[in-house]
PDB file of N, CA and C in Angstrom:
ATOM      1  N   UNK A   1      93.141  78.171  97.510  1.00  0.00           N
ATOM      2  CA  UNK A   1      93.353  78.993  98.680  1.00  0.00           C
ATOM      3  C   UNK A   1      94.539  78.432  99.471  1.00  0.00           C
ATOM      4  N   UNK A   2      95.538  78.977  99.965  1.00  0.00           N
ATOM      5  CA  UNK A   2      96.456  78.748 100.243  1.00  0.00           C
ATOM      6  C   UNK A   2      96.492  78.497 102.149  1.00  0.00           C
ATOM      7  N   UNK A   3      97.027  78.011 102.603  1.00  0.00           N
ATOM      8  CA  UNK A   3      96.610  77.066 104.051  1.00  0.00           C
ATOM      9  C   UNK A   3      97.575  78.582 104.689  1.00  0.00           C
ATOM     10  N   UNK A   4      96.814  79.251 105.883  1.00  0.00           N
ATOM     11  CA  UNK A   4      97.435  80.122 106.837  1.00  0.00           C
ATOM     12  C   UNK A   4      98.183  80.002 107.837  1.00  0.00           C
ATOM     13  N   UNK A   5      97.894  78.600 108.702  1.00  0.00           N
ATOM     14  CA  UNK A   5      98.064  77.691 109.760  1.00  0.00           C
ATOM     15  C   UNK A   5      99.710  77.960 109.878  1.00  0.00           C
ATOM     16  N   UNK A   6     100.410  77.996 110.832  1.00  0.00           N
ATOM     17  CA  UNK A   6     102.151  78.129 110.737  1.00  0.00           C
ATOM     18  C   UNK A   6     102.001  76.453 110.960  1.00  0.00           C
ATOM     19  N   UNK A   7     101.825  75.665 111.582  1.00  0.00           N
ATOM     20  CA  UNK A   7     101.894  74.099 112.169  1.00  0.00           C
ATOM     21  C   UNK A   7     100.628  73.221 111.567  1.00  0.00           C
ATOM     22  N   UNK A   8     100.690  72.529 111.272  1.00  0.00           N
ATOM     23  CA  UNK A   8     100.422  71.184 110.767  1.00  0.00           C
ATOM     24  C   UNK A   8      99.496  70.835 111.577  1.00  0.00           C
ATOM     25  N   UNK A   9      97.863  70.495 111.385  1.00  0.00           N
ATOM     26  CA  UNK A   9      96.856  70.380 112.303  1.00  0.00           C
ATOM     27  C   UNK A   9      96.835  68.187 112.052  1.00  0.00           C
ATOM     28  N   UNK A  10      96.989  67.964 113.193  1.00  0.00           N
ATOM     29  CA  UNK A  10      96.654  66.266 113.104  1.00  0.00           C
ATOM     30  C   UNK A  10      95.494  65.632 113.718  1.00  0.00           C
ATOM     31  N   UNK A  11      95.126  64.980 112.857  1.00  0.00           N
ATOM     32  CA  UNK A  11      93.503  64.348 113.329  1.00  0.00           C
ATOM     33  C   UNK A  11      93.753  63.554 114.698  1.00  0.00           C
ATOM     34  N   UNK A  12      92.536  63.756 115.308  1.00  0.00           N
ATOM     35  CA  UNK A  12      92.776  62.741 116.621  1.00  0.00           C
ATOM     36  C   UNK A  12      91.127  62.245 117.393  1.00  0.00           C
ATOM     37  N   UNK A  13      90.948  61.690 118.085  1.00  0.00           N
ATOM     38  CA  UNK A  13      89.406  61.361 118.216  1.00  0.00           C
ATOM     39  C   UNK A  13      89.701  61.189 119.596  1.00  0.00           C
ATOM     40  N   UNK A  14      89.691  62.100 120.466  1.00  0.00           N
ATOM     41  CA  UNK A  14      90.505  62.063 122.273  1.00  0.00           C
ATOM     42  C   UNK A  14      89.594  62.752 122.979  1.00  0.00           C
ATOM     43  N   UNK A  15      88.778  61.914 124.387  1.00  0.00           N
ATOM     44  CA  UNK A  15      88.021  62.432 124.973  1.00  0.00           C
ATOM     45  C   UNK A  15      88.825  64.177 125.485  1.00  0.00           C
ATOM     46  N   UNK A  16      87.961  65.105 125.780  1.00  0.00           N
ATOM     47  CA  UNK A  16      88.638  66.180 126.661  1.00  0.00           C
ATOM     48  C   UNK A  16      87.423  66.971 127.413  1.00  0.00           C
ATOM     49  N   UNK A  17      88.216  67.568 128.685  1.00  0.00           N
ATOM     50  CA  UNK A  17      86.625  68.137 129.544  1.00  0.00           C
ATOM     51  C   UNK A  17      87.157  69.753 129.656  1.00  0.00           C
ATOM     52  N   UNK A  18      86.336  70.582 129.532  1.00  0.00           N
ATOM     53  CA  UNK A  18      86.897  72.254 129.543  1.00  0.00           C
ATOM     54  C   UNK A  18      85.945  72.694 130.581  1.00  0.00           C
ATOM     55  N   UNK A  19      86.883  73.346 131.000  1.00  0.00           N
ATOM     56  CA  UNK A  19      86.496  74.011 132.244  1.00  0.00           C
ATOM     57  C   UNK A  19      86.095  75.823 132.174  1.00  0.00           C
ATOM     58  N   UNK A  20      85.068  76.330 132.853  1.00  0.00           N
ATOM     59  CA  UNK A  20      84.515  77.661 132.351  1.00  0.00           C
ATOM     60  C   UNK A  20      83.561  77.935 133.347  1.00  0.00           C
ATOM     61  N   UNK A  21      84.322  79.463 133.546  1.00  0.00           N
ATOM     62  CA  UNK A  21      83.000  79.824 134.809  1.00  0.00           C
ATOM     63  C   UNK A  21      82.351  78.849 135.584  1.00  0.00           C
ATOM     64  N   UNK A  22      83.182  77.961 136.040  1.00  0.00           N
ATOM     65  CA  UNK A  22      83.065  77.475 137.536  1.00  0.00           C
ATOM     66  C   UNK A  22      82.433  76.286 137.039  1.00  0.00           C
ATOM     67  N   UNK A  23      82.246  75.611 135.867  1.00  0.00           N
ATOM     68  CA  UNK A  23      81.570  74.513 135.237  1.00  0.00           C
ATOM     69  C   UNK A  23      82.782  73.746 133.988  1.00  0.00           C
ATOM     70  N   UNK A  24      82.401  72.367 134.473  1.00  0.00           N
ATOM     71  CA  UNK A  24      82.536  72.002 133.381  1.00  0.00           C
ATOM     72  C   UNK A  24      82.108  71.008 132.672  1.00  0.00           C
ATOM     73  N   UNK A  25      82.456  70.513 131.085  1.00  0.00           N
ATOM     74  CA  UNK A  25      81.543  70.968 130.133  1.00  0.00           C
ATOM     75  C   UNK A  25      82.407  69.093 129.118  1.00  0.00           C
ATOM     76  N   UNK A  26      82.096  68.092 128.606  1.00  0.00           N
ATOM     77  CA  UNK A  26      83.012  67.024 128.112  1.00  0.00           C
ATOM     78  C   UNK A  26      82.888  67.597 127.032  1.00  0.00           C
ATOM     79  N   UNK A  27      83.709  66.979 126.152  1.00  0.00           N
ATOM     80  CA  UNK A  27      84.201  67.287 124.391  1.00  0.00           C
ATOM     81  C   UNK A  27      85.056  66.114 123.922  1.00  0.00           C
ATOM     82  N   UNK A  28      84.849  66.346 122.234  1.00  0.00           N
ATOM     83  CA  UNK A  28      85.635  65.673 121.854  1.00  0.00           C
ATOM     84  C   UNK A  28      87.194  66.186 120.716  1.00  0.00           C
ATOM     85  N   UNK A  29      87.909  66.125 121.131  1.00  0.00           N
ATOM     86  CA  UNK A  29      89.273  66.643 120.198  1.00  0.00           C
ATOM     87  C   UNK A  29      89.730  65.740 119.310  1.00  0.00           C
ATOM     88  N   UNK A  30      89.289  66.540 118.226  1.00  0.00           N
ATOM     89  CA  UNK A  30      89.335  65.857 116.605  1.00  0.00           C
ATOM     90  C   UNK A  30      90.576  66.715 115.612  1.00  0.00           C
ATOM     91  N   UNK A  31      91.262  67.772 116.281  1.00  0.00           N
ATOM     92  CA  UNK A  31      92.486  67.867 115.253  1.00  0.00           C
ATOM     93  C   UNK A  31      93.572  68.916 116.420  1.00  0.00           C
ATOM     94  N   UNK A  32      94.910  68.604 116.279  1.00  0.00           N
ATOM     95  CA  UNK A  32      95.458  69.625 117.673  1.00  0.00           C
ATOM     96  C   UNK A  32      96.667  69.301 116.484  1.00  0.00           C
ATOM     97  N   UNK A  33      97.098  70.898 116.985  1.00  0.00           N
ATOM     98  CA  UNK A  33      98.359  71.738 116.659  1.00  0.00           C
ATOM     99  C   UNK A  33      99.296  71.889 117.764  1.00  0.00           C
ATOM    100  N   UNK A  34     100.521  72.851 117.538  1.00  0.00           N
ATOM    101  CA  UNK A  34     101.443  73.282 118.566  1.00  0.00           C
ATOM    102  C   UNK A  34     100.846  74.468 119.100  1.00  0.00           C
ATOM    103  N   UNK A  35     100.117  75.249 118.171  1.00  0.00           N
ATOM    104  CA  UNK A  35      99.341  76.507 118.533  1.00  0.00           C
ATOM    105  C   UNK A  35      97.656  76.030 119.253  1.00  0.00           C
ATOM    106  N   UNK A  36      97.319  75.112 118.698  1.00  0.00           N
ATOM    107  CA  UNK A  36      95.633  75.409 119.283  1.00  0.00           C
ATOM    108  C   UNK A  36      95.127  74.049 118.706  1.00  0.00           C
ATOM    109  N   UNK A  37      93.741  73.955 119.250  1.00  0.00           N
ATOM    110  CA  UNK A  37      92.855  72.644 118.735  1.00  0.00           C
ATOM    111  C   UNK A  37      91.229  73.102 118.448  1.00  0.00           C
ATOM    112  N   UNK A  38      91.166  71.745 117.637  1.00  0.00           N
ATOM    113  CA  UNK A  38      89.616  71.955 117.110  1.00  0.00           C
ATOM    114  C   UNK A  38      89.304  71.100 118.308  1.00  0.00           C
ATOM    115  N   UNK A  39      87.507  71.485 118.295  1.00  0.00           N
ATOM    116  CA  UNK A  39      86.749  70.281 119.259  1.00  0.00           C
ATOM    117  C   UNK A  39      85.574  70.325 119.263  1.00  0.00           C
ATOM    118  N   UNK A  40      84.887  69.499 119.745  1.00  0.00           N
ATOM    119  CA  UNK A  40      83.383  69.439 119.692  1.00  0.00           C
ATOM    120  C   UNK A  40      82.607  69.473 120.938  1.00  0.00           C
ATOM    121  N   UNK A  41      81.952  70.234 121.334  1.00  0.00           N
ATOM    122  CA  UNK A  41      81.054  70.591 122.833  1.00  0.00           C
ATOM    123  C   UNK A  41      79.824  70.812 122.529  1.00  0.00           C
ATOM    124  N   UNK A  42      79.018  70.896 123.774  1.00  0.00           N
ATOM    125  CA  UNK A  42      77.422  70.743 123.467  1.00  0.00           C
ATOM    126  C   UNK A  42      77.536  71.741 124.558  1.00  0.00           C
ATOM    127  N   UNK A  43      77.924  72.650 124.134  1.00  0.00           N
ATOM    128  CA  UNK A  43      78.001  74.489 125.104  1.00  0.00           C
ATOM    129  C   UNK A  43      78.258  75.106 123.967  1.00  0.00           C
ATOM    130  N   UNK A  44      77.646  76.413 123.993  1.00  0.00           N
ATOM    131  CA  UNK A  44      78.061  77.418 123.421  1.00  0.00           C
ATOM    132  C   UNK A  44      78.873  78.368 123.988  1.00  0.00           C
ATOM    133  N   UNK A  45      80.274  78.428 123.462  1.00  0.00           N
ATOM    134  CA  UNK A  45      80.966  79.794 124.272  1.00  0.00           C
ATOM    135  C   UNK A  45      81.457  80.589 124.123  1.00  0.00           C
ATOM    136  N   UNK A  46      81.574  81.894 124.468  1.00  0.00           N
ATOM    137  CA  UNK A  46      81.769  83.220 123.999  1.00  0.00           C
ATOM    138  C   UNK A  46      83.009  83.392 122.759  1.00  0.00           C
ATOM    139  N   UNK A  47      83.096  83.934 122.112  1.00  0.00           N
ATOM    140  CA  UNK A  47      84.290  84.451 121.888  1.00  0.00           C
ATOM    141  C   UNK A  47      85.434  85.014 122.741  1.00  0.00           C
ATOM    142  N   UNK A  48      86.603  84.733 122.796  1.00  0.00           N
ATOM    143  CA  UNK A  48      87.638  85.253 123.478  1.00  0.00           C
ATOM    144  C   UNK A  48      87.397  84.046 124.914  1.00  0.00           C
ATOM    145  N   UNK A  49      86.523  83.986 125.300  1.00  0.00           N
ATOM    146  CA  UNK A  49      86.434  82.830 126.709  1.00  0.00           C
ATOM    147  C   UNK A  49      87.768  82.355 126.865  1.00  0.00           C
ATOM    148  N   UNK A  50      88.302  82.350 127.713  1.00  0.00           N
ATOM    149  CA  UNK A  50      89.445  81.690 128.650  1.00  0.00           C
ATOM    150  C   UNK A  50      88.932  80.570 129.504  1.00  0.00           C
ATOM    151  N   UNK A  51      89.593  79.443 128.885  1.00  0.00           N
ATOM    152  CA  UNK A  51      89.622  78.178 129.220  1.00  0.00           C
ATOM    153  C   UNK A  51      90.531  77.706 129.838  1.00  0.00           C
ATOM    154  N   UNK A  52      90.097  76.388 130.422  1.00  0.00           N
ATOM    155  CA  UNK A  52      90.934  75.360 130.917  1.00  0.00           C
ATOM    156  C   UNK A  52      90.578  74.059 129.989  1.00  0.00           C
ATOM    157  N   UNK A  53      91.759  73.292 129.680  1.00  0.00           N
ATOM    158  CA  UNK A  53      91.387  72.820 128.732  1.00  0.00           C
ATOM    159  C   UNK A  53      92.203  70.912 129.106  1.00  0.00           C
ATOM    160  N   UNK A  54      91.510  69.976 129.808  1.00  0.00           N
ATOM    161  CA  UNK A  54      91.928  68.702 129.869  1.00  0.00           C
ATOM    162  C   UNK A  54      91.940  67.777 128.887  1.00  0.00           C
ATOM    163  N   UNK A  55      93.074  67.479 128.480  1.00  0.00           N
ATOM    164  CA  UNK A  55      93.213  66.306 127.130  1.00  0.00           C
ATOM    165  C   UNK A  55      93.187  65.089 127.782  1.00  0.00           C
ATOM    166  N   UNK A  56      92.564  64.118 127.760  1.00  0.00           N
ATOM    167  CA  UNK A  56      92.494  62.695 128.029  1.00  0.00           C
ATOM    168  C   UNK A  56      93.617  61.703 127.175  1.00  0.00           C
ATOM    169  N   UNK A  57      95.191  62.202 127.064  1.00  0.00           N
ATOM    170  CA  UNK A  57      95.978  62.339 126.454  1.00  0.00           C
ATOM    171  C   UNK A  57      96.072  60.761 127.257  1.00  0.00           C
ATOM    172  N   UNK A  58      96.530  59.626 126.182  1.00  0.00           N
ATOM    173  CA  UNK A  58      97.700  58.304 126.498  1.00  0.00           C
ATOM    174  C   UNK A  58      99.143  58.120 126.448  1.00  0.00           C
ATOM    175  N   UNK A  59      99.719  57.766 126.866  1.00  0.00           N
ATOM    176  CA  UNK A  59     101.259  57.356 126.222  1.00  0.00           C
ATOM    177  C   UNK A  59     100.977  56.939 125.332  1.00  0.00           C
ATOM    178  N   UNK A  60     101.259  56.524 124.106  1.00  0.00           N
ATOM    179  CA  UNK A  60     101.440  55.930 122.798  1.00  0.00           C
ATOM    180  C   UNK A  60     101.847  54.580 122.729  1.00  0.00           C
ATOM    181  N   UNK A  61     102.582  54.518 123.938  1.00  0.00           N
ATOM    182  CA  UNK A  61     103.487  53.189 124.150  1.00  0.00           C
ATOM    183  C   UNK A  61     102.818  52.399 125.050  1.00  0.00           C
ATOM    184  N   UNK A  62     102.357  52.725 125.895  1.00  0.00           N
ATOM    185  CA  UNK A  62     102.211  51.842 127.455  1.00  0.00           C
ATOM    186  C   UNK A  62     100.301  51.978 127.242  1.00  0.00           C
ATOM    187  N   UNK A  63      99.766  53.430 126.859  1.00  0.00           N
ATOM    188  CA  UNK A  63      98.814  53.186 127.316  1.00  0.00           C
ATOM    189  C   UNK A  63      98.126  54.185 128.573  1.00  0.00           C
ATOM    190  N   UNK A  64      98.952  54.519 129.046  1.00  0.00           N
ATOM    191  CA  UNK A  64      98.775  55.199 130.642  1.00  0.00           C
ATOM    192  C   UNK A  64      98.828  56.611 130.145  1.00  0.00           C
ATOM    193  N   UNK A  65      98.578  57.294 131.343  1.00  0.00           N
ATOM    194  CA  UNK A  65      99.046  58.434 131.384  1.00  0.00           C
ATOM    195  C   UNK A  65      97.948  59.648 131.894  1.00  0.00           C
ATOM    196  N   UNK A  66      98.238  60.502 132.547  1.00  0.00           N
ATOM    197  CA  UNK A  66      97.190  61.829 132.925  1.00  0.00           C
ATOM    198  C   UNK A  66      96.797  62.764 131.608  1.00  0.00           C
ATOM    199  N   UNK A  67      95.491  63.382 131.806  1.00  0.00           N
ATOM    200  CA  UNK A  67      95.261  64.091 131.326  1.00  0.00           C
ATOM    201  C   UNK A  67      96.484  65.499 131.391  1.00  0.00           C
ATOM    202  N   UNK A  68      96.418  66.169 129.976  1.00  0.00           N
ATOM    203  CA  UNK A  68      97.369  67.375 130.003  1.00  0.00           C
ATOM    204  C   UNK A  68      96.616  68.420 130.430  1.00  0.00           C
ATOM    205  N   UNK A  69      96.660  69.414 130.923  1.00  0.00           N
ATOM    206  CA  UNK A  69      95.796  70.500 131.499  1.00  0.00           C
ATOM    207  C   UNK A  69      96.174  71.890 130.580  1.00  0.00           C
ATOM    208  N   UNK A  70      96.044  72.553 129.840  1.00  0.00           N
ATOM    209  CA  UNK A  70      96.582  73.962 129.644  1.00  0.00           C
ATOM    210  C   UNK A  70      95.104  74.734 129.384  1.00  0.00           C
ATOM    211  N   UNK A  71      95.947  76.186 129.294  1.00  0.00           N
ATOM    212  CA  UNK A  71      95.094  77.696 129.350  1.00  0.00           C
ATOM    213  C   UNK A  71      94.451  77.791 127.725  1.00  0.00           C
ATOM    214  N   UNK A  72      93.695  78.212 126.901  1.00  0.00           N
ATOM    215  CA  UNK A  72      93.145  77.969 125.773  1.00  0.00           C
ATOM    216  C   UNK A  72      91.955  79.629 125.935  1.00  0.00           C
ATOM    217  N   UNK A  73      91.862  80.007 124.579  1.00  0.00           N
ATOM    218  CA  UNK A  73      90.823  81.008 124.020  1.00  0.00           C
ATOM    219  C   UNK A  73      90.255  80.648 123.204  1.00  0.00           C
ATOM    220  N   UNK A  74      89.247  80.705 123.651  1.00  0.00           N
ATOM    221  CA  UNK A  74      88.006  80.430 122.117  1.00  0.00           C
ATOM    222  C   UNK A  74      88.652  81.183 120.877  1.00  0.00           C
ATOM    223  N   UNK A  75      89.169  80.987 119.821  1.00  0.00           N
ATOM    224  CA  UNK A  75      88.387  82.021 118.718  1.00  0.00           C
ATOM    225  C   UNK A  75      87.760  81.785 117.297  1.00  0.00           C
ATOM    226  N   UNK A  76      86.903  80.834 117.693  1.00  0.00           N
ATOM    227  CA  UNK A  76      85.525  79.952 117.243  1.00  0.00           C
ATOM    228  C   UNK A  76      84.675  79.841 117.602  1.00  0.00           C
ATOM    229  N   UNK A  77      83.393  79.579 117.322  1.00  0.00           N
ATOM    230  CA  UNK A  77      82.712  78.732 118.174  1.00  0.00           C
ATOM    231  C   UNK A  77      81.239  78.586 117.232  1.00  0.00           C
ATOM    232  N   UNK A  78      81.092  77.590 115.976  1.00  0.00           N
ATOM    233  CA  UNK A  78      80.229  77.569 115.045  1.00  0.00           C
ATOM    234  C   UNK A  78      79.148  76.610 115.709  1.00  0.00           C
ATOM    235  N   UNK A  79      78.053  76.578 115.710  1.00  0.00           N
ATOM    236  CA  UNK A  79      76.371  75.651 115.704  1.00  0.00           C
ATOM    237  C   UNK A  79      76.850  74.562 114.267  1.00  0.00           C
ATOM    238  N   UNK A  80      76.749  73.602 114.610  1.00  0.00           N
ATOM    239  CA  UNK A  80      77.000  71.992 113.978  1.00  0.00           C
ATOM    240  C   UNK A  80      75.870  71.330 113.656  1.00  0.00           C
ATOM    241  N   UNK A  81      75.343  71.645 112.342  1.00  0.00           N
ATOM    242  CA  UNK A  81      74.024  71.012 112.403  1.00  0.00           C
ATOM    243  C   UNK A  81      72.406  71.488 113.243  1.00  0.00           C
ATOM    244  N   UNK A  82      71.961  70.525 113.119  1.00  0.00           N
ATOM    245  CA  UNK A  82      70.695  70.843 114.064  1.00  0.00           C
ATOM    246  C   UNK A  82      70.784  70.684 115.499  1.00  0.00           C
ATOM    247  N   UNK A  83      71.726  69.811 115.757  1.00  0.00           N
ATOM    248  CA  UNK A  83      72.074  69.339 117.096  1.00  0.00           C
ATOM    249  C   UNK A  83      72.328  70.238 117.760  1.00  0.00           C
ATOM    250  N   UNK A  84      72.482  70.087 119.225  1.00  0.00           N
ATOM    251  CA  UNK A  84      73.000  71.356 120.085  1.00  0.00           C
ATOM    252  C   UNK A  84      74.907  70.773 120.719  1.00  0.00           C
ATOM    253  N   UNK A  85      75.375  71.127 119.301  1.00  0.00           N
ATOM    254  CA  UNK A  85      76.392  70.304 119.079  1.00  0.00           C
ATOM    255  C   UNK A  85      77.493  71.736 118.520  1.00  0.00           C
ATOM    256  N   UNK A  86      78.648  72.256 119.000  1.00  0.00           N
ATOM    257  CA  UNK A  86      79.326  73.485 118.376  1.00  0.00           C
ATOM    258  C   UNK A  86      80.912  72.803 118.274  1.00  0.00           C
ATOM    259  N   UNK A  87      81.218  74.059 117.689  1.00  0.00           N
ATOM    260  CA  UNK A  87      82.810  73.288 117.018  1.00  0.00           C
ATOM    261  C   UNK A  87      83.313  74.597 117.350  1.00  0.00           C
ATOM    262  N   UNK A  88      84.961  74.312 118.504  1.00  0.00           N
ATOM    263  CA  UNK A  88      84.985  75.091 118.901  1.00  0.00           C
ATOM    264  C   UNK A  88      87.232  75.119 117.854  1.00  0.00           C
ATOM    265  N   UNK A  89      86.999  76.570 117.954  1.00  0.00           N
ATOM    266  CA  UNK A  89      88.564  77.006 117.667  1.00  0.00           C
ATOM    267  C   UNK A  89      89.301  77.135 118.919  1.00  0.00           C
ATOM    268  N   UNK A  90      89.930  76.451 119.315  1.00  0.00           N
ATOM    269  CA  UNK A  90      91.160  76.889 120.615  1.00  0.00           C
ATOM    270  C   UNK A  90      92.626  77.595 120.507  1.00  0.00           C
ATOM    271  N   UNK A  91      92.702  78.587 120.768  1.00  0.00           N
ATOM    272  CA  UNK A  91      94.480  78.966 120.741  1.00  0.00           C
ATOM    273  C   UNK A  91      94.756  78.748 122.016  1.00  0.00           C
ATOM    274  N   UNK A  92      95.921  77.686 122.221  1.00  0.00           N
ATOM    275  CA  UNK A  92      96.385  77.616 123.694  1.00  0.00           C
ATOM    276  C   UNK A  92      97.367  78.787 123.890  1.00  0.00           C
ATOM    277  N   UNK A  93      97.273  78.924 125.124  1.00  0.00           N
ATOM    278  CA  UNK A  93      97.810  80.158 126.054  1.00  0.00           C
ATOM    279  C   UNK A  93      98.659  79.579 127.328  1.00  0.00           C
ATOM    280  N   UNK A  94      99.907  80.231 127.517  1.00  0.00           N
ATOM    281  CA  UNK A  94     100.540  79.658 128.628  1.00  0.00           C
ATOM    282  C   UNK A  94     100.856  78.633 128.931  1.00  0.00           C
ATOM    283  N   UNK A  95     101.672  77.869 127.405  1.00  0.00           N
ATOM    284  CA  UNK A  95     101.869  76.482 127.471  1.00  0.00           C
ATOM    285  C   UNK A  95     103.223  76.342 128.524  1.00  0.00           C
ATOM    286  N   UNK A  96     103.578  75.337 128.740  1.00  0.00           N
ATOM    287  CA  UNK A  96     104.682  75.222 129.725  1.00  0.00           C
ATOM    288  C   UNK A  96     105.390  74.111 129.237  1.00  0.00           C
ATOM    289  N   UNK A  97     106.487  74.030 129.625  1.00  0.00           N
ATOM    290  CA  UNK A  97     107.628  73.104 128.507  1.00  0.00           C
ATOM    291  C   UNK A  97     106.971  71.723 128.019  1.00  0.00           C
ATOM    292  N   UNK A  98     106.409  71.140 129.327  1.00  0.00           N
ATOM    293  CA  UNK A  98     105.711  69.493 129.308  1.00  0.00           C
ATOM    294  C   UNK A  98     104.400  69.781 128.558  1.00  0.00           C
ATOM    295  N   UNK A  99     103.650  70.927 128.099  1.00  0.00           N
ATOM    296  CA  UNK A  99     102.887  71.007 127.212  1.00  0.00           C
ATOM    297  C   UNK A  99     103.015  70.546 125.882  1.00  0.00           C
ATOM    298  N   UNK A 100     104.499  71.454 125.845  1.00  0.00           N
ATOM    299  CA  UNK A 100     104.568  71.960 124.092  1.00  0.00           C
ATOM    300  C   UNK A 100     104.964  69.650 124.580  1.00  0.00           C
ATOM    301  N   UNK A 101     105.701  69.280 124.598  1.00  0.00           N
ATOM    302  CA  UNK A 101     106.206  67.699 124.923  1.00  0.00           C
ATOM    303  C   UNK A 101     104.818  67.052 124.313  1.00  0.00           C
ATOM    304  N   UNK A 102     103.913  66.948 125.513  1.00  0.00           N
ATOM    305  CA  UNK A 102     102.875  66.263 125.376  1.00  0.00           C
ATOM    306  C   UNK A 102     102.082  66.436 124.257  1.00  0.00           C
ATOM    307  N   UNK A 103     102.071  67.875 123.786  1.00  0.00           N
ATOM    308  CA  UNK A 103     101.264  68.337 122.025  1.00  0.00           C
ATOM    309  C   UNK A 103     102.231  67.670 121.117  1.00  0.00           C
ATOM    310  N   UNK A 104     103.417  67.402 121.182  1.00  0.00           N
ATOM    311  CA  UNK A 104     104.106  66.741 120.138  1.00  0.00           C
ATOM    312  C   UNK A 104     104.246  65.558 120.192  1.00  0.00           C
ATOM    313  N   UNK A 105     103.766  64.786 121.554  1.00  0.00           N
ATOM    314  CA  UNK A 105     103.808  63.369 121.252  1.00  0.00           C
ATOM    315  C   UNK A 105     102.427  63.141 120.913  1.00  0.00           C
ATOM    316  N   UNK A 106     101.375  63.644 121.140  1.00  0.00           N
ATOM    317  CA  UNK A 106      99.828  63.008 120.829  1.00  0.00           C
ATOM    318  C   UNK A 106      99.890  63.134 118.906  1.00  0.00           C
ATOM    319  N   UNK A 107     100.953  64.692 118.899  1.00  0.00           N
ATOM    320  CA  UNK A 107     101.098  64.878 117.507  1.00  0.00           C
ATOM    321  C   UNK A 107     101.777  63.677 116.442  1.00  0.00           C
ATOM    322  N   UNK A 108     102.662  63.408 116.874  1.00  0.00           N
ATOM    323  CA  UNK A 108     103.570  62.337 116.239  1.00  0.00           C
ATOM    324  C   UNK A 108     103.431  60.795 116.370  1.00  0.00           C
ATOM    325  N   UNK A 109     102.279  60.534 117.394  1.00  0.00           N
ATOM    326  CA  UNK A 109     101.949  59.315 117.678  1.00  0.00           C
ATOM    327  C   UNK A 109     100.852  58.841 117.214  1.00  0.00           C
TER     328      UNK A 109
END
């Protein structure tokens, strides 16, 4: 089967917290693209859901650094086992220049 993906998905193990209907919700981000990320939450959430989406992103170098903030759509969202554990599909939305930056350094680092 031949891979659909336009960008190159890279493994990563990075706390992140998503934000939704006035709540939010911790996770963990285990593979991110230029287009979107996989992740793991103990919420179930709609299809299409519009997110906010905080990466607990480091410098590579130093160590430091803020979380990245961008806009994200579900269009995933599978039950993981027995656990109350889901794996969610993200397409980010409304990236802004220091986005696409910050997705390519967590990418390349």
């Amino acid at each position: 089967m031949r891979e659909r993906r336009k960008y190159e998905r890279y493994q990563h193990n990075v706390p992140i917290s998503i934000e939704w209907d006035g709540e939010e919700f911790e996770g963990k981000l285990v593979n991110l693209s230029m287009t979107g990320a996989g992740c793991f939450v103990r919420k179930r959430f709609p299809l299409y859901a519009e997110i906010t989406v905080a990466v607990q992103a480091k410098d590579p170098f130093t160590g430091d650094g803020e979380p990245f903030r961008c806009q994200a759509t579900v269009v995933r969202c599978c039950k993981v086992g027995t656990d109350r554990e889901y794996q969610l599909g993200l397409f980010f939305t409304h990236l802004t220049e220091e986005n696409l930056a910050q997705i390519m350094d967590m990418a390349y680092y």
